[in-house]
PDB file of N, CA and C in Angstrom:
ATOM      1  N   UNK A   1     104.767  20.169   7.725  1.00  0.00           N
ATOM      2  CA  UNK A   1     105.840  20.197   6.762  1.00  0.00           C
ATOM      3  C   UNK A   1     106.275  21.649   6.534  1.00  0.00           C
ATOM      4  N   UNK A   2     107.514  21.808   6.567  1.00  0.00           N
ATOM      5  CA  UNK A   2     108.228  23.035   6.195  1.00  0.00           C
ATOM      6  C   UNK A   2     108.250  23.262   4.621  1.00  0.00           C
ATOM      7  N   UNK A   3     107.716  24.784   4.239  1.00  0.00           N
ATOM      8  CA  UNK A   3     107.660  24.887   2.580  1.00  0.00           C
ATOM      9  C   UNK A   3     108.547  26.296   2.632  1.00  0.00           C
ATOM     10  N   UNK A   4     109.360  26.280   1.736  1.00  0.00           N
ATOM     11  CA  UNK A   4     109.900  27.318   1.251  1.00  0.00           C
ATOM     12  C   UNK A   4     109.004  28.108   0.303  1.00  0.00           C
ATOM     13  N   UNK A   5     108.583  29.105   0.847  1.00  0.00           N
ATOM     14  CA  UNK A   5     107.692  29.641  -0.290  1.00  0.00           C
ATOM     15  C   UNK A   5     107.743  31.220  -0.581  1.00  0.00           C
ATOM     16  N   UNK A   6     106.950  32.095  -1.304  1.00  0.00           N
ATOM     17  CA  UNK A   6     106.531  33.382  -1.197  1.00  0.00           C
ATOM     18  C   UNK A   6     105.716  33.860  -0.418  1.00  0.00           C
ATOM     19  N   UNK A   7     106.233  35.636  -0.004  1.00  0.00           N
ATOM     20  CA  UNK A   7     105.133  36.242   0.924  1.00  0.00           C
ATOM     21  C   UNK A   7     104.950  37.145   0.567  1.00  0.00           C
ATOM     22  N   UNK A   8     103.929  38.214   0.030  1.00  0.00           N
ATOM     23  CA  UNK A   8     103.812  38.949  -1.068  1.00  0.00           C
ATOM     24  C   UNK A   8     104.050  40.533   0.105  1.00  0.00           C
ATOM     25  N   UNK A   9     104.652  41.449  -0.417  1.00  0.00           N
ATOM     26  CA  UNK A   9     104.453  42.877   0.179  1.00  0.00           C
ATOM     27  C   UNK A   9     104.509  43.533  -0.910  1.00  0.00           C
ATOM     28  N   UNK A  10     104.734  44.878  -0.817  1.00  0.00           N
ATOM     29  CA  UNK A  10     104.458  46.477  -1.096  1.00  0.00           C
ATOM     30  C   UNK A  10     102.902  46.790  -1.608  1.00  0.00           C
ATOM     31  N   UNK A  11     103.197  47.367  -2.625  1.00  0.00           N
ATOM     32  CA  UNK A  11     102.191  48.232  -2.903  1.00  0.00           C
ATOM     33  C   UNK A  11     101.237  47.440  -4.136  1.00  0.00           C
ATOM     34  N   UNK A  12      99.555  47.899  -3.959  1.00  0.00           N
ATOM     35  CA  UNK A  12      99.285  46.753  -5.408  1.00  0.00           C
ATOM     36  C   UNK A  12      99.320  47.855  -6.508  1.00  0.00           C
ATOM     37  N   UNK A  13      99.853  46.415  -7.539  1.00  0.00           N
ATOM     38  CA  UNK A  13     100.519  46.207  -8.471  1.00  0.00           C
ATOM     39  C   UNK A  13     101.664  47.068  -8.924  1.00  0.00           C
ATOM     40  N   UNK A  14     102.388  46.373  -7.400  1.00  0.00           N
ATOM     41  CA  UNK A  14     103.869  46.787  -7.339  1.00  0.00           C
ATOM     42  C   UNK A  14     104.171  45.506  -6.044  1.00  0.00           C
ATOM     43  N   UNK A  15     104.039  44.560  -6.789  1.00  0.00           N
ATOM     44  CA  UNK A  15     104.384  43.735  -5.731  1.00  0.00           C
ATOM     45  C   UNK A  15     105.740  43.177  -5.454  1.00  0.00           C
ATOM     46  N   UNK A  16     106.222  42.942  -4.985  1.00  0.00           N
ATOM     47  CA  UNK A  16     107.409  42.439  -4.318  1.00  0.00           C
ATOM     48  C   UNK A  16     107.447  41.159  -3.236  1.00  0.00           C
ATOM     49  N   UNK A  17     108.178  40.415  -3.248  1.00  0.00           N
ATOM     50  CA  UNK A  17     108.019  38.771  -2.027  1.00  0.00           C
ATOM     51  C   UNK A  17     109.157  39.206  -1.929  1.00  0.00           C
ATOM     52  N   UNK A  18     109.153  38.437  -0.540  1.00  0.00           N
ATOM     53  CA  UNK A  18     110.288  37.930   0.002  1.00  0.00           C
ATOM     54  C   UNK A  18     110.331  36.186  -0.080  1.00  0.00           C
ATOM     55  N   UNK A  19     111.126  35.412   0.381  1.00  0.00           N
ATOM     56  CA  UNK A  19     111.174  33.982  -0.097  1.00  0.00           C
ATOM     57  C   UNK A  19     111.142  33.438   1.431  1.00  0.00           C
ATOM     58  N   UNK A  20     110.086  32.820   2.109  1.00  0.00           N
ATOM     59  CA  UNK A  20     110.463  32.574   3.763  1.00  0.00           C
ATOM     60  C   UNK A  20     110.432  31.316   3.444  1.00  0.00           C
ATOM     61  N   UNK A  21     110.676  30.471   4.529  1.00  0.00           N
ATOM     62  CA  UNK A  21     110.486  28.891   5.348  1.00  0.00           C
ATOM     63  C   UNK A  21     108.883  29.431   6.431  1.00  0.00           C
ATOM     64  N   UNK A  22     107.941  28.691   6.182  1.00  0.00           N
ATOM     65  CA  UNK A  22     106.846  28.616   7.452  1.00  0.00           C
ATOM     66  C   UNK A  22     106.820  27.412   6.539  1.00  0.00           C
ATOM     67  N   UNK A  23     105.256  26.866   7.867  1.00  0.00           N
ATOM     68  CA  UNK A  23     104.636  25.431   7.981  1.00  0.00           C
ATOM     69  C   UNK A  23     103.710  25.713   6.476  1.00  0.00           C
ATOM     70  N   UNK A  24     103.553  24.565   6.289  1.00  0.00           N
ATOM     71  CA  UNK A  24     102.546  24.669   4.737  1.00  0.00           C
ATOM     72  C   UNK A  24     101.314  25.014   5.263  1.00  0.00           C
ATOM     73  N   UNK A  25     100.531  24.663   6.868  1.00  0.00           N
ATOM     74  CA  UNK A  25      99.486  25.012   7.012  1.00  0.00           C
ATOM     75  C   UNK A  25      99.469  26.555   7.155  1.00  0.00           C
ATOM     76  N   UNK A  26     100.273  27.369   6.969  1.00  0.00           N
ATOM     77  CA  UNK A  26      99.757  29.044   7.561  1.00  0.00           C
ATOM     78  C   UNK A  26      99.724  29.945   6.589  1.00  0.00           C
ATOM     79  N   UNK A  27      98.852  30.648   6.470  1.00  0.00           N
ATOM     80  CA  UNK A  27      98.506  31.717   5.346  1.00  0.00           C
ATOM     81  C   UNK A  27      99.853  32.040   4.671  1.00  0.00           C
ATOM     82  N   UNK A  28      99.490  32.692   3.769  1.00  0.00           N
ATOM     83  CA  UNK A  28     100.091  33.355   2.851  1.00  0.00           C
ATOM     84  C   UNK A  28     101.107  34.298   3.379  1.00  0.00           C
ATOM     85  N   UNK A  29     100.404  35.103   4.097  1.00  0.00           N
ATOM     86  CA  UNK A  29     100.846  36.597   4.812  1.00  0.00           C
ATOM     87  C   UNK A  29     101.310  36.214   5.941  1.00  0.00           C
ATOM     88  N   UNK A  30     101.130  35.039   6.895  1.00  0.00           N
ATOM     89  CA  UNK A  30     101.101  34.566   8.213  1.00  0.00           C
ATOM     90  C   UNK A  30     103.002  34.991   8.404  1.00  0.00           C
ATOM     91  N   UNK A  31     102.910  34.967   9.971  1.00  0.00           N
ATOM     92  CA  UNK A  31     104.227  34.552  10.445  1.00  0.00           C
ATOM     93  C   UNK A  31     105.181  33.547   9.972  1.00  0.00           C
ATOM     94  N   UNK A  32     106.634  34.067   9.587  1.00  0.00           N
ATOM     95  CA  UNK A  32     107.809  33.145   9.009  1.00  0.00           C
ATOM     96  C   UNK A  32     108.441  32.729   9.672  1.00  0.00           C
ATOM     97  N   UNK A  33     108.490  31.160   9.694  1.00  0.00           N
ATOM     98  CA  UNK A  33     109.846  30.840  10.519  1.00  0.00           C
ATOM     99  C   UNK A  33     111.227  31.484  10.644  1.00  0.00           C
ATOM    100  N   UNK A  34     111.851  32.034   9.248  1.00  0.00           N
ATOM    101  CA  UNK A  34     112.509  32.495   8.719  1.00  0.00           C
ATOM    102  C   UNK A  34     112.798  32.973   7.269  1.00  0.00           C
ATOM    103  N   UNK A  35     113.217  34.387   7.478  1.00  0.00           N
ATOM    104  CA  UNK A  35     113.129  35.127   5.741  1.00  0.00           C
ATOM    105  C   UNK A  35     114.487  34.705   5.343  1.00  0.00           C
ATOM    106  N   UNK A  36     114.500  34.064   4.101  1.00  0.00           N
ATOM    107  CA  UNK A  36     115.715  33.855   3.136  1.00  0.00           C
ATOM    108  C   UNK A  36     115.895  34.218   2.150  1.00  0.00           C
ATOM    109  N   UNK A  37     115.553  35.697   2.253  1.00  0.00           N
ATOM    110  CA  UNK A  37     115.323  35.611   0.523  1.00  0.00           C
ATOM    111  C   UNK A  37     114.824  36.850  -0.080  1.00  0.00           C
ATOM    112  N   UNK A  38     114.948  37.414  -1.195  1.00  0.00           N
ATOM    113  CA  UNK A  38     113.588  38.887  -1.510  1.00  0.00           C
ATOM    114  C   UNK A  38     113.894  38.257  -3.192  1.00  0.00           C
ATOM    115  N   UNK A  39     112.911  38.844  -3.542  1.00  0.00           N
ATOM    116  CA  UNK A  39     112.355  38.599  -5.028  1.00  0.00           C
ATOM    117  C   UNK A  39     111.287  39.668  -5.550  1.00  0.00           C
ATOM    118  N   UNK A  40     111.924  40.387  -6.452  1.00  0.00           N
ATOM    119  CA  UNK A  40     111.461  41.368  -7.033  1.00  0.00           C
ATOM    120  C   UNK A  40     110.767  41.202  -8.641  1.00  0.00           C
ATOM    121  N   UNK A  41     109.748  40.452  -9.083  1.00  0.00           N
ATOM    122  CA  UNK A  41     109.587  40.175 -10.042  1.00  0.00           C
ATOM    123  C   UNK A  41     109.635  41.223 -11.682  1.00  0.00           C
ATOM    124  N   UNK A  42     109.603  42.498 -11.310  1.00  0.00           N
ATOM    125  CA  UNK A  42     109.392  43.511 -11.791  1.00  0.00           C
ATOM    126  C   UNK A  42     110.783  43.763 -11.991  1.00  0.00           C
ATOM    127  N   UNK A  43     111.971  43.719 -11.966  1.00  0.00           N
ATOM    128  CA  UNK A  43     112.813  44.443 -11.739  1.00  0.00           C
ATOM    129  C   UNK A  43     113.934  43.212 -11.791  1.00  0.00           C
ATOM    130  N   UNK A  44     113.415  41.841 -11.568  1.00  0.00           N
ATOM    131  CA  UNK A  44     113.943  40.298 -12.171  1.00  0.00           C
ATOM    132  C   UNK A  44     115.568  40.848 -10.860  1.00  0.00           C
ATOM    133  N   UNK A  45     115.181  41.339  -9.709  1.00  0.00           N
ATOM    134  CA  UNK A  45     116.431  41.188  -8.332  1.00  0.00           C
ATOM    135  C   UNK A  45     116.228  40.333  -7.218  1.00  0.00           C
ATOM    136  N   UNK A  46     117.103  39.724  -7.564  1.00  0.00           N
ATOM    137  CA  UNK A  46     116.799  38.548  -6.213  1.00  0.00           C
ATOM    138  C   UNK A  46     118.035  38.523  -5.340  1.00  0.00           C
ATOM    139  N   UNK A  47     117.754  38.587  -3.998  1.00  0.00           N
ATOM    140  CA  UNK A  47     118.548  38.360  -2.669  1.00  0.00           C
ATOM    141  C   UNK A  47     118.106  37.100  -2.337  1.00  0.00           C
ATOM    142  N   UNK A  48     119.382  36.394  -2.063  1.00  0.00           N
ATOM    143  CA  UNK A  48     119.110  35.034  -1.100  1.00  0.00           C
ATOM    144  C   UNK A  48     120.100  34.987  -0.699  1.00  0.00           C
ATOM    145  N   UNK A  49     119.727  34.331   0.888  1.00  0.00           N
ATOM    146  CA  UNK A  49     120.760  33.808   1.906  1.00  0.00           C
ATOM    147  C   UNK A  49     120.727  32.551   1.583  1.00  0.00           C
ATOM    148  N   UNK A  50     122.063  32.610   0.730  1.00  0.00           N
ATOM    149  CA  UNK A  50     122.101  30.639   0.549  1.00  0.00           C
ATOM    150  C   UNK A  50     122.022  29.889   1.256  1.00  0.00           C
ATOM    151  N   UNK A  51     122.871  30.358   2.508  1.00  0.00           N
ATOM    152  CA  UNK A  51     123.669  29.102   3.786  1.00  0.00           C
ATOM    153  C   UNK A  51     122.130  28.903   4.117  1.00  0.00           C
ATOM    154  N   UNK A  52     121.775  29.671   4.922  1.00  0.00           N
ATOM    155  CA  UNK A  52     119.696  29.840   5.046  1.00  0.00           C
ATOM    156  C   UNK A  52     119.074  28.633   4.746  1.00  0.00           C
ATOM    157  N   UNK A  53     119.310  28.799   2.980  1.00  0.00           N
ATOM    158  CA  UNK A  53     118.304  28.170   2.500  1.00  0.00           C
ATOM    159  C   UNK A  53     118.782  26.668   2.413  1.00  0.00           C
ATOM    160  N   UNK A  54     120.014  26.599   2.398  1.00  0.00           N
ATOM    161  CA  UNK A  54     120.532  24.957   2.162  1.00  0.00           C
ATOM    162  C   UNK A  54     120.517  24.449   3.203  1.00  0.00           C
ATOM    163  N   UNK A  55     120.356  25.116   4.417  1.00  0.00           N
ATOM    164  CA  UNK A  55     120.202  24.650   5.913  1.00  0.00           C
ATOM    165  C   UNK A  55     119.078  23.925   5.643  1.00  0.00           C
ATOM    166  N   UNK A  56     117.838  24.732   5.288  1.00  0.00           N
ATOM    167  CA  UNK A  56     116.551  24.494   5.267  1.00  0.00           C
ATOM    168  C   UNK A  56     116.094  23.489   4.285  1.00  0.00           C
ATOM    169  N   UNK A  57     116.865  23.238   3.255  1.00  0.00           N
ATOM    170  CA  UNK A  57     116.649  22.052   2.848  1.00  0.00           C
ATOM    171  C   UNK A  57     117.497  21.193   2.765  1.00  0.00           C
ATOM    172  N   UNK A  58     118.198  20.842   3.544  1.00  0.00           N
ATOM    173  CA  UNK A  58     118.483  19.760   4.116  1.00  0.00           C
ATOM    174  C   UNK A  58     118.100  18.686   5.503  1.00  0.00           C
ATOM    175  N   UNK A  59     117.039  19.689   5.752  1.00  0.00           N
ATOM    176  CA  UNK A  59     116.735  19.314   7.166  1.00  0.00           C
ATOM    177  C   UNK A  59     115.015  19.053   6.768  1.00  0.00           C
ATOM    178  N   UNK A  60     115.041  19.000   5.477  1.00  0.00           N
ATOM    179  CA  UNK A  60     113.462  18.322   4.346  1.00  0.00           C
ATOM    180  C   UNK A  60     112.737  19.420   4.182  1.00  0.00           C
ATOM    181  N   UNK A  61     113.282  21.133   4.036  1.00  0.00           N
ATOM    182  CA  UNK A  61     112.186  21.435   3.366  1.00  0.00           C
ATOM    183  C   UNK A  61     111.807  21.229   2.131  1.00  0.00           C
ATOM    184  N   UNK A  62     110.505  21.992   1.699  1.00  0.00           N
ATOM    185  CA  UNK A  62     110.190  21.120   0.148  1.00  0.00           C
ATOM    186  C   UNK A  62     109.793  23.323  -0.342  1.00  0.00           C
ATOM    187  N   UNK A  63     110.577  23.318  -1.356  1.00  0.00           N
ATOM    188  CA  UNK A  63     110.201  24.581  -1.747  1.00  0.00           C
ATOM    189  C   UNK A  63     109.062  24.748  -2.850  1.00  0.00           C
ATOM    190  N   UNK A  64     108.195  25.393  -3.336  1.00  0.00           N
ATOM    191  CA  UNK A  64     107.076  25.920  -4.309  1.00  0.00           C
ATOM    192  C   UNK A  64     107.819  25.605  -5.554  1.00  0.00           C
ATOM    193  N   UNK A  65     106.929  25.110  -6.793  1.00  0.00           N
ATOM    194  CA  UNK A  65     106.915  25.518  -8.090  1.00  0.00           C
ATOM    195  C   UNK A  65     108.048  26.688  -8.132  1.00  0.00           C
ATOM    196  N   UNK A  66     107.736  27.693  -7.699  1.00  0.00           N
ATOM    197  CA  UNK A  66     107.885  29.157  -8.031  1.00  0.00           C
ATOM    198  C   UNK A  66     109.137  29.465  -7.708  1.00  0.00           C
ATOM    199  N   UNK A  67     109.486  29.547  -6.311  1.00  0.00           N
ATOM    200  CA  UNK A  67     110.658  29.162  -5.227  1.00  0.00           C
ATOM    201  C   UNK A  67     111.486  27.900  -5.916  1.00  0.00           C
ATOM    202  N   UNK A  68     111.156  26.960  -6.125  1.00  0.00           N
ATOM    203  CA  UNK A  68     112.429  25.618  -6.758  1.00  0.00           C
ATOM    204  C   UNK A  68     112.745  26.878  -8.354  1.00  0.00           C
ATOM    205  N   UNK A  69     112.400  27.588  -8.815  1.00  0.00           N
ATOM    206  CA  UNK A  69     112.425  27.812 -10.196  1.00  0.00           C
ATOM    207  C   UNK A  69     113.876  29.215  -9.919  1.00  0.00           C
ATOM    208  N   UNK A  70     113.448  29.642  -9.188  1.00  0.00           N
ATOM    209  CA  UNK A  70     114.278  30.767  -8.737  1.00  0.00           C
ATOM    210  C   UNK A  70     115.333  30.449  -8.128  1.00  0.00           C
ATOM    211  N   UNK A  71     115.258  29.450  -7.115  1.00  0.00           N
ATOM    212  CA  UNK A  71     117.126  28.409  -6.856  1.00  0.00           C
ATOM    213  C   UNK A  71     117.736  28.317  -8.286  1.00  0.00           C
ATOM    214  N   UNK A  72     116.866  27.431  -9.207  1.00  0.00           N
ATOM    215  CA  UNK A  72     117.755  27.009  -9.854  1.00  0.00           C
ATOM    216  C   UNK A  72     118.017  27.654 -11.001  1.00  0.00           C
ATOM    217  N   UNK A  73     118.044  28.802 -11.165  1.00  0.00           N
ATOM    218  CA  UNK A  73     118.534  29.972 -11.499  1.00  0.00           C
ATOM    219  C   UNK A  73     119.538  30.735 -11.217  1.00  0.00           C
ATOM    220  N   UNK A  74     119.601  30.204  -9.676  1.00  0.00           N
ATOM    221  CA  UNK A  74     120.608  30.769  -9.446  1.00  0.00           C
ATOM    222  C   UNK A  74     121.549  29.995  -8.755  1.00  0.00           C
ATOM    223  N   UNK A  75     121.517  28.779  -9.145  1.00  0.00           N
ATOM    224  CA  UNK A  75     122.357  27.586  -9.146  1.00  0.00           C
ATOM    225  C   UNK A  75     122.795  27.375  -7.509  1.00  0.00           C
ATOM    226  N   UNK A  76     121.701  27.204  -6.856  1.00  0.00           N
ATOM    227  CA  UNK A  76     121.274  26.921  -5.367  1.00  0.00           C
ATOM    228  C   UNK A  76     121.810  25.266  -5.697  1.00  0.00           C
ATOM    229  N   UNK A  77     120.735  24.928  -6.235  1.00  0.00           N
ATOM    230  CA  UNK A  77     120.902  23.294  -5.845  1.00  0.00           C
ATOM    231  C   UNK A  77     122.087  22.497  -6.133  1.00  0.00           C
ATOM    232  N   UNK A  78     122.932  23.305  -6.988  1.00  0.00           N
ATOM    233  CA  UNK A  78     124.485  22.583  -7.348  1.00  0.00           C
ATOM    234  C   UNK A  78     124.851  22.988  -6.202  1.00  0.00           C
ATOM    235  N   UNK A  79     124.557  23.502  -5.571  1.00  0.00           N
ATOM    236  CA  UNK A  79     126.016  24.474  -4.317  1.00  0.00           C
ATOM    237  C   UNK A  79     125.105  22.985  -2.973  1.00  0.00           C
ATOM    238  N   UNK A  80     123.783  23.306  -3.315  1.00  0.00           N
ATOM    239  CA  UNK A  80     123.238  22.207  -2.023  1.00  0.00           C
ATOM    240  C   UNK A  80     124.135  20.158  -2.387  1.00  0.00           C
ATOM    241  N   UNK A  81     124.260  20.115  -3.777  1.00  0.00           N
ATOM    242  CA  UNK A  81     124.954  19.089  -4.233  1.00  0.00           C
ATOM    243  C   UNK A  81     126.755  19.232  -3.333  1.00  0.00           C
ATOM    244  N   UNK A  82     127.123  19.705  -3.963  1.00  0.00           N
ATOM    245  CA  UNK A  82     128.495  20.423  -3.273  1.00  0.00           C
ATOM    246  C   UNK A  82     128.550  20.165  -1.847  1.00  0.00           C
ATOM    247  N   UNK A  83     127.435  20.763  -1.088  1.00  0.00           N
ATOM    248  CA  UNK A  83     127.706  20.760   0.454  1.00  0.00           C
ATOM    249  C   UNK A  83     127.378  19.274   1.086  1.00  0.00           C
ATOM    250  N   UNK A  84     126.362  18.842   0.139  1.00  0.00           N
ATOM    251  CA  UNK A  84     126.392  17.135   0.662  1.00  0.00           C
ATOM    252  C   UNK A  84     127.437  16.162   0.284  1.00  0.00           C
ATOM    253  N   UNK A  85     127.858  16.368  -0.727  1.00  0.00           N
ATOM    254  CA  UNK A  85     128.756  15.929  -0.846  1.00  0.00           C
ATOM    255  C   UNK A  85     130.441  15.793  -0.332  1.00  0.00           C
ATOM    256  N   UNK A  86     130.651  16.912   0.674  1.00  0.00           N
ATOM    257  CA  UNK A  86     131.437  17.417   1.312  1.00  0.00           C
ATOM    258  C   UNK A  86     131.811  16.566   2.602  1.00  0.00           C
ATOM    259  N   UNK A  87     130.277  16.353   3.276  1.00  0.00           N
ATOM    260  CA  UNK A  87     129.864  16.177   4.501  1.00  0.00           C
ATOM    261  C   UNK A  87     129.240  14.468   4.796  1.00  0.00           C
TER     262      UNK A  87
END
């Protein structure tokens, strides 16, 4: 199964994610299918590639607690409503 999730970098406690797509079985840190995303918790800046991410869930990914909380913030899932509805 494909999870939209977090991948933690910089410095500790100065952390920073980015938001990827990998398999639910692979580490934390492991190889990404694809990066969609940065999330700066410290500093509350977030980059996302929408088209990316609505690709990716539409084709069944299932995103994190953490990750679903941060779409819909930034009103991902109305725009993913929108594009199905289109099509």
């Amino acid at each position: 199964m494909i999870k939209l999730r977090l991948k933690r970098f910089g410095k500790k406690r100065e952390a920073s994610y980015r938001i990827v797509a990998m398999n639910s079985d692979t580490r934390r840190d492991g190889r990404p299918l694809e990066e969609l995303g940065f999330y700066n918790p410290r500093t509350n800046e977030v980059r996302l590639n929408v088209e990316g991410i609505i690709k990716r869930l539409q084709t069944g990914a299932q995103p994190t607690d953490t990750v679903r909380s941060i779409l819909n913030k930034n009103n991902v899932f109305e725009q993913l409503a929108a594009a199905n509805s289109q099509s």
